[in-house]
N, C-alpha and C. Protein backbone atom coordinates (compact mmCIF):
# COMPACT_ATOMS: atom_id res chain seq x y z
N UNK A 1 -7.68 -31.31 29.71
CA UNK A 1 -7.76 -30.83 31.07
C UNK A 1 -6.90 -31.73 31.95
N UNK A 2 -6.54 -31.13 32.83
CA UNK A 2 -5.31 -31.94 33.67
C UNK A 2 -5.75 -32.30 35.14
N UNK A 3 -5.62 -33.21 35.33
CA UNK A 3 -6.29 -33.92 36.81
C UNK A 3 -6.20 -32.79 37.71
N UNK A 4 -5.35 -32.24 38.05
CA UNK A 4 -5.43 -31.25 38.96
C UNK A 4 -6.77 -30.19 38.59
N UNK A 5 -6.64 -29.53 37.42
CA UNK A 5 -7.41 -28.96 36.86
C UNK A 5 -9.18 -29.41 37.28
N UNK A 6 -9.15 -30.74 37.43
CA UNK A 6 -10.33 -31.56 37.20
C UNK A 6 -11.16 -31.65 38.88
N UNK A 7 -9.68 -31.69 40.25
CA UNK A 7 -9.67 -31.69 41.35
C UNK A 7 -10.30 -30.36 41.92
N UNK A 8 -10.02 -29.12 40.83
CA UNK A 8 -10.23 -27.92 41.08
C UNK A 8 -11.42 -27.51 40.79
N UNK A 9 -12.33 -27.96 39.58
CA UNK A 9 -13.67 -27.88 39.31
C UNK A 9 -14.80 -28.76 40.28
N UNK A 10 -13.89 -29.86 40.66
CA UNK A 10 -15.05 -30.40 41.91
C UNK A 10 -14.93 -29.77 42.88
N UNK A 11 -14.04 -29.15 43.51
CA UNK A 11 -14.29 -28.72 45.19
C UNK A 11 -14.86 -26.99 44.46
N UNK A 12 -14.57 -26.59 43.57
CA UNK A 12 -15.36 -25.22 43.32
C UNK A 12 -17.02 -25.99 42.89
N UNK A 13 -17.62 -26.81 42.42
CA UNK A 13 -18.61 -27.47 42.09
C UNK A 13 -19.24 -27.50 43.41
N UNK A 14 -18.94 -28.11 43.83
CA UNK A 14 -19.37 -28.05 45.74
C UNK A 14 -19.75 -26.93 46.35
N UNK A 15 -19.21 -25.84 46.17
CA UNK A 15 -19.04 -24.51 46.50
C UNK A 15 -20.04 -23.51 46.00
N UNK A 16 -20.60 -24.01 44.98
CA UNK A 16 -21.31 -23.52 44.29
C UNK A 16 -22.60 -23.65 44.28
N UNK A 17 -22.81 -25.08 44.63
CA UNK A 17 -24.04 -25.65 44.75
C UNK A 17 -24.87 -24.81 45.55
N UNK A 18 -24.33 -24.92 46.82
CA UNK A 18 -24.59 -23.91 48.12
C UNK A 18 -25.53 -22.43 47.62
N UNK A 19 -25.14 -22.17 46.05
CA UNK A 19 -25.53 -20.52 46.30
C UNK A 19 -26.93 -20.21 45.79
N UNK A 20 -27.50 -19.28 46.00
CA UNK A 20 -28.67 -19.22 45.15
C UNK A 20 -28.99 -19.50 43.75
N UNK A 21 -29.63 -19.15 43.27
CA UNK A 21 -30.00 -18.85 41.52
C UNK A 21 -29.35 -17.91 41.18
N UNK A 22 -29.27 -16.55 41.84
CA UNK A 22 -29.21 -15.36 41.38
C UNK A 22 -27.58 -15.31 41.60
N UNK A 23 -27.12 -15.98 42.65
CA UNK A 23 -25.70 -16.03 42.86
C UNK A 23 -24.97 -17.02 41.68
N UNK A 24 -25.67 -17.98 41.36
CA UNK A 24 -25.20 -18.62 39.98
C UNK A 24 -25.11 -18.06 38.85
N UNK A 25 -26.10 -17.48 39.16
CA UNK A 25 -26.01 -16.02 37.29
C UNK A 25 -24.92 -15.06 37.03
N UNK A 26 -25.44 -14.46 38.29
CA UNK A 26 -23.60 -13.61 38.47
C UNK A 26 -22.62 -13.88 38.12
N UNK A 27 -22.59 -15.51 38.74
CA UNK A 27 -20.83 -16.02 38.78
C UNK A 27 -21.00 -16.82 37.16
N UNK A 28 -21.78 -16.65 37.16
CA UNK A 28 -21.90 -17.09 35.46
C UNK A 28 -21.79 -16.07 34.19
N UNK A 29 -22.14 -14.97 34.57
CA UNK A 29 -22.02 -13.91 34.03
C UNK A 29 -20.76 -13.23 34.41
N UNK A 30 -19.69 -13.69 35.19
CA UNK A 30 -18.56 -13.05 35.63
C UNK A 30 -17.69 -14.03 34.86
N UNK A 31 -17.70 -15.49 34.63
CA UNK A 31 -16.92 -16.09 34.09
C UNK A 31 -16.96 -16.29 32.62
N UNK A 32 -18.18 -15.36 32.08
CA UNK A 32 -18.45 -15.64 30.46
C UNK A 32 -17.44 -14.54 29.88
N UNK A 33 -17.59 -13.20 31.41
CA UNK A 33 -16.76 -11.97 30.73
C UNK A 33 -15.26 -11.87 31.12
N UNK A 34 -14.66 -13.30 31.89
CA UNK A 34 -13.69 -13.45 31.91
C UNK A 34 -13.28 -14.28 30.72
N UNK A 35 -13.41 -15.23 30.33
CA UNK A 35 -13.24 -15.68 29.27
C UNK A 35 -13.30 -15.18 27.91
N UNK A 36 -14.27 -14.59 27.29
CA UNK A 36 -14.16 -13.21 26.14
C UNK A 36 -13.14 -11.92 26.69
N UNK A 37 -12.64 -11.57 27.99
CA UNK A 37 -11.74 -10.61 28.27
C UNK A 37 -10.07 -11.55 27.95
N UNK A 38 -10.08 -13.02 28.09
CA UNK A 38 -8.52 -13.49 28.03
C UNK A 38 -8.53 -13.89 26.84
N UNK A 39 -9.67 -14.59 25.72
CA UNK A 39 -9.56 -14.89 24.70
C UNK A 39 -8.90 -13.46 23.59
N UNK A 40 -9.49 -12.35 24.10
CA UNK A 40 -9.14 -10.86 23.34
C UNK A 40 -7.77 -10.76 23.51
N UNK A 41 -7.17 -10.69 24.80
CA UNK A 41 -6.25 -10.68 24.90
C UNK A 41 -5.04 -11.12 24.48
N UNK A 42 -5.35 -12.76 24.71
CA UNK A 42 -4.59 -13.37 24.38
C UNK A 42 -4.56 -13.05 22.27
N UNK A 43 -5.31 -12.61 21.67
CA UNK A 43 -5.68 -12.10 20.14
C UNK A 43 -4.37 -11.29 20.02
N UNK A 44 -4.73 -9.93 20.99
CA UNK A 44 -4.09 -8.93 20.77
C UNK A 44 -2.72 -8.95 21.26
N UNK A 45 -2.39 -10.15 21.97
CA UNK A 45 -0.90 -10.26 22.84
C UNK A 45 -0.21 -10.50 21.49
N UNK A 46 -1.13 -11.84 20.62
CA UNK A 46 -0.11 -12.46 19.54
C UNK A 46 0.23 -11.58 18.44
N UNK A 47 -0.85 -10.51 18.00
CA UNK A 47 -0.59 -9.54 17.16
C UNK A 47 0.59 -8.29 17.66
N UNK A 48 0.32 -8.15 18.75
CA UNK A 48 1.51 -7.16 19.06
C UNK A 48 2.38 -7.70 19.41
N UNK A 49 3.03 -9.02 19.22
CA UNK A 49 4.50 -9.41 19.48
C UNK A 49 5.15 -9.10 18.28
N UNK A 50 4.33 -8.94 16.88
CA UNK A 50 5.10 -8.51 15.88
C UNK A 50 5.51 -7.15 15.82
N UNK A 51 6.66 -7.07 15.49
CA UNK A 51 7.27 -5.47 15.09
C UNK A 51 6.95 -4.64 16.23
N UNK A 52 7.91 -3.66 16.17
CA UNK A 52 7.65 -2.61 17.50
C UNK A 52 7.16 -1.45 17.16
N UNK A 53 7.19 -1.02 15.64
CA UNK A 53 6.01 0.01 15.49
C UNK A 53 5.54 -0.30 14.07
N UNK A 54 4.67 0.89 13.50
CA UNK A 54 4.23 0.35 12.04
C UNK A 54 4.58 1.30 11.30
N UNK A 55 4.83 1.34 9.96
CA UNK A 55 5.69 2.62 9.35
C UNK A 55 5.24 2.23 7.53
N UNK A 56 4.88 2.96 7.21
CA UNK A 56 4.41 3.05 5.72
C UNK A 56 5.66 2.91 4.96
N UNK A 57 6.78 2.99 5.43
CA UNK A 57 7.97 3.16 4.94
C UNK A 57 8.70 1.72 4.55
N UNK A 58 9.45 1.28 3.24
CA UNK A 58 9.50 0.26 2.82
C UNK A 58 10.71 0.07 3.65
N UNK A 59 11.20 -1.47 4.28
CA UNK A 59 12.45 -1.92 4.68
C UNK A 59 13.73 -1.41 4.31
N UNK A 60 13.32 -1.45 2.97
CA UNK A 60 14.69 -0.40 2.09
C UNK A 60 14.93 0.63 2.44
N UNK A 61 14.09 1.87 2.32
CA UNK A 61 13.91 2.93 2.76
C UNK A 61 14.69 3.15 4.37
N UNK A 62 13.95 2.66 5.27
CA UNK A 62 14.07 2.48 6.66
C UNK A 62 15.60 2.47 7.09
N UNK A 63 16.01 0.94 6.59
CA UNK A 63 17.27 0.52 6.19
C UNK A 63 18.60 2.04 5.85
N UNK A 64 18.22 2.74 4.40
CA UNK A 64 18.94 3.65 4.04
C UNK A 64 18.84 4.93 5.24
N UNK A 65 17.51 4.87 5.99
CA UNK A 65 17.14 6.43 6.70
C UNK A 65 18.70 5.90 7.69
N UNK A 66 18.43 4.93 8.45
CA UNK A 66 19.18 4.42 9.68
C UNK A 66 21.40 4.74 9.14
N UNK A 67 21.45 3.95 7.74
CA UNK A 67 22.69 4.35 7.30
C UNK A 67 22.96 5.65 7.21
N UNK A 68 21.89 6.58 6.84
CA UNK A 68 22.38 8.17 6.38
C UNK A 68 22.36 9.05 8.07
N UNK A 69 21.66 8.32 9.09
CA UNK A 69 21.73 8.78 10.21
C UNK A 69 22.74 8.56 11.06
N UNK A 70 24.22 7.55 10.93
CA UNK A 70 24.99 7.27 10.98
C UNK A 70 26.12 8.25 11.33
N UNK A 71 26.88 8.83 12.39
CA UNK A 71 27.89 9.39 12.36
C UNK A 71 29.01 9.23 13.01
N UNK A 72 29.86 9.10 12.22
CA UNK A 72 31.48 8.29 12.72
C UNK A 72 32.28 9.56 13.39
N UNK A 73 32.65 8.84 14.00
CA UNK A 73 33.99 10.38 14.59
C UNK A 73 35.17 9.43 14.70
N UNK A 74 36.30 10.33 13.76
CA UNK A 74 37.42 9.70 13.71
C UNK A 74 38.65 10.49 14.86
N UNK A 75 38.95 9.44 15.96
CA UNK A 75 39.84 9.58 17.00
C UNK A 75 40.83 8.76 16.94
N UNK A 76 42.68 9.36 16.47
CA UNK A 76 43.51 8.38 16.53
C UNK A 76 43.96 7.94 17.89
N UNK A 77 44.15 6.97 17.83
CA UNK A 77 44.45 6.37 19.27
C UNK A 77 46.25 6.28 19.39
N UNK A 78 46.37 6.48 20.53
CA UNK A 78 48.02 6.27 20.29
C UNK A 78 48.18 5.22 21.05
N UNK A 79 49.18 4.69 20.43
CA UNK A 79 49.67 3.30 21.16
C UNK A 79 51.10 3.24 21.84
């Protein structure tokens, strides 16, 4: 944790004190489902940085579809 970080939990600590019981639960119950909502996230960010889609189809395969989809057009150029 980083001093700043540390500066930021005391003046919110302070802030807090102030509130009821029931206002502590809340904000306790709001920060349990923020934390299980960024931990997921952050899961599913690292899994979908791989590959841009998914394809039953072997590299090879893929590879050959992309070459046979290939079409040249031959234009002489004059110089």
């Amino acid at each position: 944790m980083t001093h700043p970080e540390k500066k930021i939990i005391e003046s919110y600590t302070g802030l807090i004190e102030s509130l009821s019981s029931i206002g502590k639960l809340e904000l306790l119950e709001k920060l349990a489902r923020s934390i299980r909502l960024e931990s997921k996230s952050r899961e599913e960010d690292f899994f979908n940085s791989f590959g841009a889609f998914v394809s039953k189809k072997s590299a090879e395969d893929i590879s050959n579809e992309i070459k046979a989809s290939r079409s040249f057009r031959k234009k002489n150029l004059k110089f």
